[in-house]
Every structure is written in structure tokens, then in C-alpha cells.
PDB file of N, CA and C in Angstrom:
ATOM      1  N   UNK A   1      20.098   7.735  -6.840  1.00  0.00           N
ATOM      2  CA  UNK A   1      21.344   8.475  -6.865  1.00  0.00           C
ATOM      3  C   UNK A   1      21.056   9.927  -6.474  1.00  0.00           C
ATOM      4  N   UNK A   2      21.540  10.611  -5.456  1.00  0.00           N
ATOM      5  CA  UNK A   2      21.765  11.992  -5.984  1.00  0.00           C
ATOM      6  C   UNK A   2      22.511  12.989  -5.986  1.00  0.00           C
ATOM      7  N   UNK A   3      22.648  14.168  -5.908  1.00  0.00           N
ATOM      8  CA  UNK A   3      23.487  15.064  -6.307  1.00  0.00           C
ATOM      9  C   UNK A   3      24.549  14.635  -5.362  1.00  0.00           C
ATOM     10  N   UNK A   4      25.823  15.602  -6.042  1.00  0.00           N
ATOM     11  CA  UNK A   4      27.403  15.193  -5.817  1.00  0.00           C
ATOM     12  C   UNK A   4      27.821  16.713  -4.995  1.00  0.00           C
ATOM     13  N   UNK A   5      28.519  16.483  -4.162  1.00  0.00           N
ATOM     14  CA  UNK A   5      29.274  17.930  -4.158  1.00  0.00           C
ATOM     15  C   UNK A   5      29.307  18.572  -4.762  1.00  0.00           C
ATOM     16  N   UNK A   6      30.512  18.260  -5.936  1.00  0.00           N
ATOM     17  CA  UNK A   6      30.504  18.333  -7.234  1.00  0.00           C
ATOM     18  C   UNK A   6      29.523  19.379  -7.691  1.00  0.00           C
ATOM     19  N   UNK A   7      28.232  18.539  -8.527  1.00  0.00           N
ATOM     20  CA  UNK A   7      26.911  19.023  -9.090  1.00  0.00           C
ATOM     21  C   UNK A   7      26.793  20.344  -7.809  1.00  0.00           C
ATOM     22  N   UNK A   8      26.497  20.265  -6.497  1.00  0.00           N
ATOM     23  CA  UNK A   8      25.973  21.409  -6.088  1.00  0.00           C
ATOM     24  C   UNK A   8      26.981  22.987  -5.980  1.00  0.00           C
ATOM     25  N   UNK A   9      27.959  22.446  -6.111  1.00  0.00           N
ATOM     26  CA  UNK A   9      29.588  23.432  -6.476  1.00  0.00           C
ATOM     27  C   UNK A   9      29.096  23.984  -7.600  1.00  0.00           C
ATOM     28  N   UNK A  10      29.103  23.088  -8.843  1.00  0.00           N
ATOM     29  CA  UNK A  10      28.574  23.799  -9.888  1.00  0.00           C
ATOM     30  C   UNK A  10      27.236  24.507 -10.158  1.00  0.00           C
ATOM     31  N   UNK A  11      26.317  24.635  -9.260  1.00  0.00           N
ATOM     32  CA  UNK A  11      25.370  25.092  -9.850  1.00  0.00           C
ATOM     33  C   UNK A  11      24.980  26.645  -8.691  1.00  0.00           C
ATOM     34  N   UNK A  12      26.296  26.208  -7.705  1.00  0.00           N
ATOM     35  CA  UNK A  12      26.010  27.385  -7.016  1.00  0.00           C
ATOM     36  C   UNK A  12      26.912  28.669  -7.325  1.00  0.00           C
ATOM     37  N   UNK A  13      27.843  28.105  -8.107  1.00  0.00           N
ATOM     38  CA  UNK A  13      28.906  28.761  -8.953  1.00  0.00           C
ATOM     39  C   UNK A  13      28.270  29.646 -10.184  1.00  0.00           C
ATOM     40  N   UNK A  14      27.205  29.009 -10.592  1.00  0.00           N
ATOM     41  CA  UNK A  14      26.667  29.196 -12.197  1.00  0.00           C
ATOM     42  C   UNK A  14      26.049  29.850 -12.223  1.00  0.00           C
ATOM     43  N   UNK A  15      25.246  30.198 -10.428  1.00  0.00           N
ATOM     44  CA  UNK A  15      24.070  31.176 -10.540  1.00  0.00           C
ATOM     45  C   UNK A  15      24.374  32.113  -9.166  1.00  0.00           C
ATOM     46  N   UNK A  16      25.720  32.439  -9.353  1.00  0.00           N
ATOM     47  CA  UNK A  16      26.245  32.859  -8.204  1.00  0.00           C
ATOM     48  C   UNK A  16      26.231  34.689  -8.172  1.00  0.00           C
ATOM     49  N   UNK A  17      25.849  34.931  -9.740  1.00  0.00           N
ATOM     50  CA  UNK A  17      26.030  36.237 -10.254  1.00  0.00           C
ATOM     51  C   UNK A  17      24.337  36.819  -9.537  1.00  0.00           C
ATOM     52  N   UNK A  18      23.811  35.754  -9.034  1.00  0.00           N
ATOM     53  CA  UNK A  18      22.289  36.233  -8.469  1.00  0.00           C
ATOM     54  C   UNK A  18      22.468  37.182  -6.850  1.00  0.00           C
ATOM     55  N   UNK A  19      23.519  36.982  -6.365  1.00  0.00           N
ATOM     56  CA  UNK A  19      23.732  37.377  -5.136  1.00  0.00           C
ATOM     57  C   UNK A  19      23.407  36.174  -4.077  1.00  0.00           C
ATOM     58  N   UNK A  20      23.461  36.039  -2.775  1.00  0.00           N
ATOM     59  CA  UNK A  20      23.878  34.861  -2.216  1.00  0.00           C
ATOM     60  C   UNK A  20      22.515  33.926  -2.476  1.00  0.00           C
ATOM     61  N   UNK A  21      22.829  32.801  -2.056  1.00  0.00           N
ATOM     62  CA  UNK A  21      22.066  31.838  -2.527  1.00  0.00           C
ATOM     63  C   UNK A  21      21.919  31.075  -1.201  1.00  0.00           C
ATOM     64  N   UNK A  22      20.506  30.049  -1.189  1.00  0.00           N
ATOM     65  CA  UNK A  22      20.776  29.204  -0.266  1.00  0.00           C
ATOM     66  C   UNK A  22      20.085  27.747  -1.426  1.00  0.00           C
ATOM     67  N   UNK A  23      20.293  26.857  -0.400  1.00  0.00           N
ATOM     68  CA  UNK A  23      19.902  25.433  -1.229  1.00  0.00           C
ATOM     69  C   UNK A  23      19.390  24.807   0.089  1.00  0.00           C
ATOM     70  N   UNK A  24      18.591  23.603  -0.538  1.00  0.00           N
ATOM     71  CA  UNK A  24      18.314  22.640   0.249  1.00  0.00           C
ATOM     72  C   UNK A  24      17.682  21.323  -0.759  1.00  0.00           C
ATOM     73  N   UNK A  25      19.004  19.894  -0.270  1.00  0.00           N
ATOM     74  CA  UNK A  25      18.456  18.715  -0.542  1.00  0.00           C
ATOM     75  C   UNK A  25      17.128  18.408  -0.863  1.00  0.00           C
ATOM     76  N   UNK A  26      16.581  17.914  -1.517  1.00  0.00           N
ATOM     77  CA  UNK A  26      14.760  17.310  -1.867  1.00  0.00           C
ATOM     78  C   UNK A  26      14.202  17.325  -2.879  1.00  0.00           C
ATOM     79  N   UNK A  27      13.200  16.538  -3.098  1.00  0.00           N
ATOM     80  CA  UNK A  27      13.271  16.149  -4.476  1.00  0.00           C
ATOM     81  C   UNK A  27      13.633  15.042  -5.324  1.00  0.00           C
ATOM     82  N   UNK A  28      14.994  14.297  -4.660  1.00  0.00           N
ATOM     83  CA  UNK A  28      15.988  13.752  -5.311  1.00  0.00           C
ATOM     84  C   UNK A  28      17.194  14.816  -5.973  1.00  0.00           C
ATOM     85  N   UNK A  29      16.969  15.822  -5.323  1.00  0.00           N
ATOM     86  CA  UNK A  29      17.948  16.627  -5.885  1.00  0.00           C
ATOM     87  C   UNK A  29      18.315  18.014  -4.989  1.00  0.00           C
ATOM     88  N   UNK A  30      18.812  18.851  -5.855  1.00  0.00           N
ATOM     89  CA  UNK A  30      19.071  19.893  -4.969  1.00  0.00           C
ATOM     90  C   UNK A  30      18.070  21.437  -5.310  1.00  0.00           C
ATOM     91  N   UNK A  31      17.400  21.822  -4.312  1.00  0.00           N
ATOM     92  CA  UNK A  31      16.461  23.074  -4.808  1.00  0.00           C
ATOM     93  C   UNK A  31      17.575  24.308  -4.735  1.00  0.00           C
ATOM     94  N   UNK A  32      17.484  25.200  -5.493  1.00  0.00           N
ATOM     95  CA  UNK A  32      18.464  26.366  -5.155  1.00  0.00           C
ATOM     96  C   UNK A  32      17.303  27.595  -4.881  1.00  0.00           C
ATOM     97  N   UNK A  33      17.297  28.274  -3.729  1.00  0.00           N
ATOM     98  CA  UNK A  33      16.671  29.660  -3.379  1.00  0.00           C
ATOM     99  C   UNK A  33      17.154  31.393  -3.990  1.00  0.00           C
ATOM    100  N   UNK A  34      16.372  32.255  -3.922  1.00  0.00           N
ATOM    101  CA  UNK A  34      17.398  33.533  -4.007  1.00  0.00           C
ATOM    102  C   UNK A  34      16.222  34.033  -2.915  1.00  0.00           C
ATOM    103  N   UNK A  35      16.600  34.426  -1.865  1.00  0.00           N
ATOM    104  CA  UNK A  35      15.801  35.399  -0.881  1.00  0.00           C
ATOM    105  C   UNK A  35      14.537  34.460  -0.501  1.00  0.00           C
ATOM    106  N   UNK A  36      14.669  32.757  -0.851  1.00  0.00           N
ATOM    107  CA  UNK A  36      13.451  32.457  -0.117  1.00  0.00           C
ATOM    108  C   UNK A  36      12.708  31.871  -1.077  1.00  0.00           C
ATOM    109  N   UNK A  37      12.762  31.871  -2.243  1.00  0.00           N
ATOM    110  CA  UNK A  37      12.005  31.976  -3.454  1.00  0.00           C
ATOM    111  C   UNK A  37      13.029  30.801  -4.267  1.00  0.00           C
ATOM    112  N   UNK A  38      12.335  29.706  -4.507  1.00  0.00           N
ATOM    113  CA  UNK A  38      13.087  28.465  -5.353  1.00  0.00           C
ATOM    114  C   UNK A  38      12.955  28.898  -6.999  1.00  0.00           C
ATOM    115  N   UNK A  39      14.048  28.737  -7.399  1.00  0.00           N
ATOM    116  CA  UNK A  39      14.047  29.258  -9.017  1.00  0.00           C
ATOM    117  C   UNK A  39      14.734  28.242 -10.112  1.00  0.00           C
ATOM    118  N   UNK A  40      15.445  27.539  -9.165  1.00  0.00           N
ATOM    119  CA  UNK A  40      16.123  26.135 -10.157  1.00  0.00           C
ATOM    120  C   UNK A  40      16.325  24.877  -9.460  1.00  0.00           C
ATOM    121  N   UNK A  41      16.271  23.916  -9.648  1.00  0.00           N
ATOM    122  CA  UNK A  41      16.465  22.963  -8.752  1.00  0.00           C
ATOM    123  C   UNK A  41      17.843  21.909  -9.733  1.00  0.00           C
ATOM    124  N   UNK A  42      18.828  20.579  -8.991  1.00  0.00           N
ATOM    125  CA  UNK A  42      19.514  20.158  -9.639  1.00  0.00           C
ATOM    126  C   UNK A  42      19.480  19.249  -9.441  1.00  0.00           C
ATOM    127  N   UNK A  43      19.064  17.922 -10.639  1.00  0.00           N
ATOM    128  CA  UNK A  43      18.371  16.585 -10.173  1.00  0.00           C
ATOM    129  C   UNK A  43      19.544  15.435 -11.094  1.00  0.00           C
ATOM    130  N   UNK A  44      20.071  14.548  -9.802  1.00  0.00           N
ATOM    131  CA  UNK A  44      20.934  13.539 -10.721  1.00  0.00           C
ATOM    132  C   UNK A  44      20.625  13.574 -11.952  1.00  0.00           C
ATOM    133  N   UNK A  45      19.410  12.975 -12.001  1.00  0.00           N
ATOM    134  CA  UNK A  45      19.435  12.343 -13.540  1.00  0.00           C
ATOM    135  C   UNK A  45      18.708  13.417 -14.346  1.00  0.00           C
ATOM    136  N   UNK A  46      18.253  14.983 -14.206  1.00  0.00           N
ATOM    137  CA  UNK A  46      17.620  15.025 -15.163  1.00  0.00           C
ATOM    138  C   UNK A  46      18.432  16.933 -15.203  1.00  0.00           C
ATOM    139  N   UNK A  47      19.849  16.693 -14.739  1.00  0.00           N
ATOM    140  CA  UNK A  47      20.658  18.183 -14.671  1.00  0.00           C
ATOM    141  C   UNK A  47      20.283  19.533 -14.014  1.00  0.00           C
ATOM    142  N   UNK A  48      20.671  20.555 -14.610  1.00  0.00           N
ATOM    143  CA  UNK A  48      19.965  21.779 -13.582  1.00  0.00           C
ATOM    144  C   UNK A  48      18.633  22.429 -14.648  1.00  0.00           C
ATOM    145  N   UNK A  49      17.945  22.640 -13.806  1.00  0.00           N
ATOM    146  CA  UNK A  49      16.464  23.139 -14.275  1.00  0.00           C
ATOM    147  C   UNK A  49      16.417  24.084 -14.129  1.00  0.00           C
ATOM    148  N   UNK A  50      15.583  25.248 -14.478  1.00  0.00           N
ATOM    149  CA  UNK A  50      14.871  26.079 -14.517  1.00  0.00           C
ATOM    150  C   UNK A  50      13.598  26.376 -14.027  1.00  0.00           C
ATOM    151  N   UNK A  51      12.778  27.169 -12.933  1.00  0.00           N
ATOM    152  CA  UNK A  51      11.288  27.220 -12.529  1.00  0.00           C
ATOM    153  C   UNK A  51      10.667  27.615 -13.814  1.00  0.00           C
ATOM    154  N   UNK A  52       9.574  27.301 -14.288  1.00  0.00           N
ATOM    155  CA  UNK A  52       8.639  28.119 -15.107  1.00  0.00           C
ATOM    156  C   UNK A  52       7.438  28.178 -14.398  1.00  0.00           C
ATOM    157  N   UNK A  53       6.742  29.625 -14.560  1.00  0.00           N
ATOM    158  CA  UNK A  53       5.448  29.648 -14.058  1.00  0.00           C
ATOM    159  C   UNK A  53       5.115  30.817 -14.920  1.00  0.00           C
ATOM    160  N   UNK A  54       3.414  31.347 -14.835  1.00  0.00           N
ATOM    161  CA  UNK A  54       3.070  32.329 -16.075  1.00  0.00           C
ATOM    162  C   UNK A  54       3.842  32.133 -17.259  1.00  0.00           C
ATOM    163  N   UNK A  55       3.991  33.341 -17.683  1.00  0.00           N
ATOM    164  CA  UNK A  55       3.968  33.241 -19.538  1.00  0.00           C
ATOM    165  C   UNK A  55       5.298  32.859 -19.422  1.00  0.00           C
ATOM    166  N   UNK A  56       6.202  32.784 -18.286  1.00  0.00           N
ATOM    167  CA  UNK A  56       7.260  32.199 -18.549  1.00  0.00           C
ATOM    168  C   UNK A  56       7.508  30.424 -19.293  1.00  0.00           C
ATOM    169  N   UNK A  57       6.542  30.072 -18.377  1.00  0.00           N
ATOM    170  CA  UNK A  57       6.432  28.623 -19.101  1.00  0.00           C
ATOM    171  C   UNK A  57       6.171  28.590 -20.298  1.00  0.00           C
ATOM    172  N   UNK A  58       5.649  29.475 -21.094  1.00  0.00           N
ATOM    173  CA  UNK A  58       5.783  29.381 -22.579  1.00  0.00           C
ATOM    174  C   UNK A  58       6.842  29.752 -23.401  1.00  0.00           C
ATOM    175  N   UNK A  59       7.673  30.776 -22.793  1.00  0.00           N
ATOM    176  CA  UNK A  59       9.055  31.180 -23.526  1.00  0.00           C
ATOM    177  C   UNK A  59       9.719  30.065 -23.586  1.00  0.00           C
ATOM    178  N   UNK A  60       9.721  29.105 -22.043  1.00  0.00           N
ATOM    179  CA  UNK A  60      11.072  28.472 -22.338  1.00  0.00           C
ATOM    180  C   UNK A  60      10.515  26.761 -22.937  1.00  0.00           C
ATOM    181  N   UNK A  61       9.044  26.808 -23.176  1.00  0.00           N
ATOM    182  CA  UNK A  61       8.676  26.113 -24.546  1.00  0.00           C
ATOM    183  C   UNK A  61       8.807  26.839 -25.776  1.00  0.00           C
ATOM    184  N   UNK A  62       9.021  28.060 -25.933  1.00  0.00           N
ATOM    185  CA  UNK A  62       9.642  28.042 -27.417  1.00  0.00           C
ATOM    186  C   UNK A  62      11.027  28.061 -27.450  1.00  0.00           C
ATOM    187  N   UNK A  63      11.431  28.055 -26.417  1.00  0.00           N
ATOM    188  CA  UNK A  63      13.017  28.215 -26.782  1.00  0.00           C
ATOM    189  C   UNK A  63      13.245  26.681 -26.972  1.00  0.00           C
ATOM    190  N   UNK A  64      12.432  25.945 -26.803  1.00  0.00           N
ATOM    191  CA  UNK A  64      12.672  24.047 -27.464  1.00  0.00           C
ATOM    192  C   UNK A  64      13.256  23.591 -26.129  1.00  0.00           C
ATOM    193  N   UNK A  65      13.358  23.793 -24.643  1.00  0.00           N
ATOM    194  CA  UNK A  65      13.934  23.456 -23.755  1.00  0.00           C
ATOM    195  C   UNK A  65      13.153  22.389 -23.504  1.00  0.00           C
ATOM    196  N   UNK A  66      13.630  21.331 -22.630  1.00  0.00           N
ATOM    197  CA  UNK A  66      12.851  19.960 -22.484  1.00  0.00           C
ATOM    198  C   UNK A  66      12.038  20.182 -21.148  1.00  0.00           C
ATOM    199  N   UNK A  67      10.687  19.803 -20.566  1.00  0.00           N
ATOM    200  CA  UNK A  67       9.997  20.090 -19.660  1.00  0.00           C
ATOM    201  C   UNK A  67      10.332  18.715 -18.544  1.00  0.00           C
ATOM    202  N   UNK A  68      10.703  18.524 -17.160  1.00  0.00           N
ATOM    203  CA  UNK A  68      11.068  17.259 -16.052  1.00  0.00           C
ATOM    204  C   UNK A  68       9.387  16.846 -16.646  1.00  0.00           C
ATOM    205  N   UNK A  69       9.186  15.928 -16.752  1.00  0.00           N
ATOM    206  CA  UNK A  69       7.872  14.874 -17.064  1.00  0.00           C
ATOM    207  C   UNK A  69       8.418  13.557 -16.255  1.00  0.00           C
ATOM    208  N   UNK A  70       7.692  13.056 -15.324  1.00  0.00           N
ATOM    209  CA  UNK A  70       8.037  11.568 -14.961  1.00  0.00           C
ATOM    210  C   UNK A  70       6.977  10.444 -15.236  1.00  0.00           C
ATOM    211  N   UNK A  71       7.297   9.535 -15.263  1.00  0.00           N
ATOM    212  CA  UNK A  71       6.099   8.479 -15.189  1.00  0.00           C
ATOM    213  C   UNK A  71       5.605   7.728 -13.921  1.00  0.00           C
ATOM    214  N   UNK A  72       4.056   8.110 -13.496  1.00  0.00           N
ATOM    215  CA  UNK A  72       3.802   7.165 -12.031  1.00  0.00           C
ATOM    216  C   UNK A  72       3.365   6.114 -12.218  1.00  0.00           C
ATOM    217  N   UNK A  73       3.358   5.482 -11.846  1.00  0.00           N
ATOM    218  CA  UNK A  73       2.604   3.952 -11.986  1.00  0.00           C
ATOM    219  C   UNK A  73       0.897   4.218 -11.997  1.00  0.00           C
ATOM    220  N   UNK A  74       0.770   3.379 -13.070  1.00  0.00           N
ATOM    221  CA  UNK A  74      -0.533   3.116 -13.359  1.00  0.00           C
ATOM    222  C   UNK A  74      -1.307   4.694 -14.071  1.00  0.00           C
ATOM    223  N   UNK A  75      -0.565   5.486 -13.912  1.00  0.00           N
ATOM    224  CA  UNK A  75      -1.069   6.923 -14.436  1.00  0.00           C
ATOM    225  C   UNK A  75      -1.516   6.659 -15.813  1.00  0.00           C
ATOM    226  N   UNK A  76      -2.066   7.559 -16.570  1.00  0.00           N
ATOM    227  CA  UNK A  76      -2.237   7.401 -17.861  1.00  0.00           C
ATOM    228  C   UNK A  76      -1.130   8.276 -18.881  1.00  0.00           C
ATOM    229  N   UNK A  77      -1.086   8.718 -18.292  1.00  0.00           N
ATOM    230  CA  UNK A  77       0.153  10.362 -18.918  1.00  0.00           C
ATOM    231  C   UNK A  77       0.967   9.981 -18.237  1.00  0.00           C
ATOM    232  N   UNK A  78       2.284  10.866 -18.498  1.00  0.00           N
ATOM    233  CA  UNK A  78       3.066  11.816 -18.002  1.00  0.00           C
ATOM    234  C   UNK A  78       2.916  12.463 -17.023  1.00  0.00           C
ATOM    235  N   UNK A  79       3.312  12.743 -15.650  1.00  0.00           N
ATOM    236  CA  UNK A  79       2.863  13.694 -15.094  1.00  0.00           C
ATOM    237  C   UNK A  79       4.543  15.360 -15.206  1.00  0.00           C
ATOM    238  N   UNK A  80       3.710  16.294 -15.270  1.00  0.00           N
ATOM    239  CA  UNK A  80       4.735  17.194 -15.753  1.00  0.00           C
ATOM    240  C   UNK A  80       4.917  18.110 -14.573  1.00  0.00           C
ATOM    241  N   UNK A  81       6.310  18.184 -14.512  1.00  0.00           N
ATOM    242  CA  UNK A  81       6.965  19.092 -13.099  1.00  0.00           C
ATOM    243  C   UNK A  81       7.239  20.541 -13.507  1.00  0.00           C
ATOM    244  N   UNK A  82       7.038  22.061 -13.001  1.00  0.00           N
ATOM    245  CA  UNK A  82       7.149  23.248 -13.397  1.00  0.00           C
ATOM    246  C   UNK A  82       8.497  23.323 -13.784  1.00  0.00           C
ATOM    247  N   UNK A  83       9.356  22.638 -14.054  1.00  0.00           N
ATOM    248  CA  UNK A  83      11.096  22.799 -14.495  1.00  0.00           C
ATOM    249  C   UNK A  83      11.364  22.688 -15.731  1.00  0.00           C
ATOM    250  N   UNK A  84      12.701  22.910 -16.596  1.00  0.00           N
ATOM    251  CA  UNK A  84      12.866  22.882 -17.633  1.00  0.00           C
ATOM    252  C   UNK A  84      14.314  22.898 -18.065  1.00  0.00           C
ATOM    253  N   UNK A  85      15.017  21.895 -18.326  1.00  0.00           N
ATOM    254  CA  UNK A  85      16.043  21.823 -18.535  1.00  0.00           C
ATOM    255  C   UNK A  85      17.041  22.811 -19.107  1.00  0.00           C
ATOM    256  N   UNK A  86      17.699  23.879 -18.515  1.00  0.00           N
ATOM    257  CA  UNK A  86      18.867  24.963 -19.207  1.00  0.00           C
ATOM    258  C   UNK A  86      19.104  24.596 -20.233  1.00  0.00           C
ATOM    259  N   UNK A  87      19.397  25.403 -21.250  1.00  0.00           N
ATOM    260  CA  UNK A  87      20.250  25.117 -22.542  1.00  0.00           C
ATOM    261  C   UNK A  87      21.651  24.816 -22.432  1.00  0.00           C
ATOM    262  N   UNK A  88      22.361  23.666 -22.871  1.00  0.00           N
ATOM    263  CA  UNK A  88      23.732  23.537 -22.883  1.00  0.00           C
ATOM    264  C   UNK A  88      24.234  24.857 -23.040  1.00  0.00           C
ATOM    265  N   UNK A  89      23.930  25.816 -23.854  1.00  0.00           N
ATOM    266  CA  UNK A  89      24.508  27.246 -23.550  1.00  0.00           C
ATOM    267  C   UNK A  89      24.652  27.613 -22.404  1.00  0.00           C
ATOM    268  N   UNK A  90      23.539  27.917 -21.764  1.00  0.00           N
ATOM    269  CA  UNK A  90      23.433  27.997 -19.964  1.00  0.00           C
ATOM    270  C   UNK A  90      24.428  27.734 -19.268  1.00  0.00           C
ATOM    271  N   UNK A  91      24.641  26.751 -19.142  1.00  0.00           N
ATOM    272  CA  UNK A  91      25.288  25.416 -18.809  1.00  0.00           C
ATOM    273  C   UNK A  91      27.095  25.672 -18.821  1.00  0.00           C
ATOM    274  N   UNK A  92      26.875  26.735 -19.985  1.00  0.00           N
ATOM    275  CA  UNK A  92      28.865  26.975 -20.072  1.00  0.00           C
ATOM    276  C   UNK A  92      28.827  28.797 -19.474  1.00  0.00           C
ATOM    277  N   UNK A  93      27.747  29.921 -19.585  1.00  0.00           N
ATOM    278  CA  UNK A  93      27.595  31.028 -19.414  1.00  0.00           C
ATOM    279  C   UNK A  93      26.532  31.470 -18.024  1.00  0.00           C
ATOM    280  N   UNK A  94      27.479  31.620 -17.102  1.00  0.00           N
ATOM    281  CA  UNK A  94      26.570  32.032 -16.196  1.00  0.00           C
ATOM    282  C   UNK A  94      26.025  33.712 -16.242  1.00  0.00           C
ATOM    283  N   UNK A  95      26.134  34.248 -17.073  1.00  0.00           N
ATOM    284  CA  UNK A  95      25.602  35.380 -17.479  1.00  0.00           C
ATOM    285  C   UNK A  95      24.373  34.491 -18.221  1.00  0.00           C
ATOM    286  N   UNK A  96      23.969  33.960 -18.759  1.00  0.00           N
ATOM    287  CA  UNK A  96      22.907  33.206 -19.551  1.00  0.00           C
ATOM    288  C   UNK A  96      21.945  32.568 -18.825  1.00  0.00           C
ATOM    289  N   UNK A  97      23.222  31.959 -17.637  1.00  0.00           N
ATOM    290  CA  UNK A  97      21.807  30.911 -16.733  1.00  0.00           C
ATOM    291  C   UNK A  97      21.344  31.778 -15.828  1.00  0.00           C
ATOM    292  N   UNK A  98      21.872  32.928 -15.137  1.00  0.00           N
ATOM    293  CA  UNK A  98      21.730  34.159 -14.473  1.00  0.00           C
ATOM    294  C   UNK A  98      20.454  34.973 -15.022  1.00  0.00           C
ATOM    295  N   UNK A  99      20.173  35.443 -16.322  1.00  0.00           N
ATOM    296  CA  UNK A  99      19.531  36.171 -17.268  1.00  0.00           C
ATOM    297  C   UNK A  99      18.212  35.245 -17.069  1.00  0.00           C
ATOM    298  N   UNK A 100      18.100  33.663 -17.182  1.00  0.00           N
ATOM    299  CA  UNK A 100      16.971  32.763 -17.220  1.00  0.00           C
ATOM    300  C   UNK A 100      16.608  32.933 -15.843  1.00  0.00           C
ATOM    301  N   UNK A 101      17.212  32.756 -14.509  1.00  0.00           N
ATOM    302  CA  UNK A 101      16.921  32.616 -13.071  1.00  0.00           C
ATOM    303  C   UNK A 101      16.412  34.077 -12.995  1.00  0.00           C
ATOM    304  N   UNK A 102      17.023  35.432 -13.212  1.00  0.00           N
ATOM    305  CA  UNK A 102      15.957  36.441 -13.159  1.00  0.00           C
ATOM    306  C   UNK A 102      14.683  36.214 -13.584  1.00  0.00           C
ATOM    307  N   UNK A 103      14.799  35.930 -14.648  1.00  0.00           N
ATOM    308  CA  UNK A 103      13.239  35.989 -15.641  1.00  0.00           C
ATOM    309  C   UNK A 103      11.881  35.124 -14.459  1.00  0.00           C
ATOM    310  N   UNK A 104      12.848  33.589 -14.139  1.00  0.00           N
ATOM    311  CA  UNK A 104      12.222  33.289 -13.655  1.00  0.00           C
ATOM    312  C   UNK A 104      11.463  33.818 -12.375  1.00  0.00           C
ATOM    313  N   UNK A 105      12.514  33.996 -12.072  1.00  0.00           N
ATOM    314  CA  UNK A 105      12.258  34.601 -10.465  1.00  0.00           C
ATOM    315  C   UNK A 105      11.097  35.964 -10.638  1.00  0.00           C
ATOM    316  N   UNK A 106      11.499  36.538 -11.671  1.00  0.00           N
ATOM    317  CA  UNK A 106      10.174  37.885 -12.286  1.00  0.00           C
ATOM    318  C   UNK A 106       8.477  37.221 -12.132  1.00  0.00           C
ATOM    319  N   UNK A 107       8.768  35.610 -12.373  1.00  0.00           N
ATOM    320  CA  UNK A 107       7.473  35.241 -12.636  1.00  0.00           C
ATOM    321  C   UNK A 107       6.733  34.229 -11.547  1.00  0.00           C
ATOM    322  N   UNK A 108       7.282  34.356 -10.305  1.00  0.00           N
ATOM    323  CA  UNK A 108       6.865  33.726  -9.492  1.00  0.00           C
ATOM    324  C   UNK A 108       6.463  34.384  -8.256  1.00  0.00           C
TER     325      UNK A 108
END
């Protein structure tokens, strides 16, 4: 399955307070850019994400956010993707998901 009009309406809407944006399909989903630089991506099944990299990836493990993890065949683990699921807060405040896409973008 992947993203809908819809889904990419909304997420270009949500993080629109960043100044213009570009996107591009892949993934299974949709990557969103600011100046070139990927900072969230929006995946059917697993909603809009967040980049983490440096100490960022640890904030938005304490903030209890869920990390994209998939399973490959025959792997032994998890393998874990740099993303991290927005907070349903996020999700209704684009001043919030705006505030996270800076941060991120600070750390990449």
C-alpha cells in the first residue's frame, strides 16, 4: 500500500510552517525535504516520522516515541530505521511537529 494524496496533503500542510518543502515517493512512502535535507518521511503503515541522528536520537527516545524497526527474513533482530514516530500531539499542532523537524534538521 502506499501513501494517499490525502496522507501527502497532510503532512505537507503540518510541516508547512518550515518554509517550502519538496517530497519525493520511496521507501514505501513519502520522504519530505527542507532545502535538500530529508527530515521526516510518511509511510502507509507506520504514519509520519521524524529523522533522528546525534543526541537527537536520544531525546526522542526519552520522549517514549516509537523507533520504524522492521523484520528481514532470516535476520536475527530487528533491523532499526533512523525515524520515529511523532507524538499524536504532533500530529494535531503543527507548531509542535515544526519545533521536532527543526531540531531535527539542527542534527543532521
Amino acid at each position: 500500500m502506499s501513501v494517499t494524496p490525502e496522507d501527502i496533503e497532510f503532512a505537507t500542510d503540518l510541516f508547512s510552517g518550515l518554509g517550502p518543502l519538496t517530497t519525493r515517493k520511496m521507501m514505501g512512502g513519502l520522504c519530505l525535504y527542507l532545502d535538500g535535507t530529508i527530515f521526516a518521511i510518511v509511510h502507509s503503515d507506520y504514519g509520519t516520522m521524524i529523522k533522528g541522528a546525534g543526541s537527537f536520537k536520544d531525546e526522542l527516545d526519552a520522549m517514549g516515541l516509537t523507533r520504524w524497526t522492521y523484520q528481514r527474513e532470516n535476520a536475527p533482530k530487528p533491523t532499526a530505521m533512523p525515524y520515529w514516530k511523532l507524538p499524536d500531539s504532533a500530529l494535531d499542532d503543527p507548531e509542535e511537529a515544526c519545533d521536532l523537524a527543526r531540531r531535527a534538521l539542527a542534527h543532521l
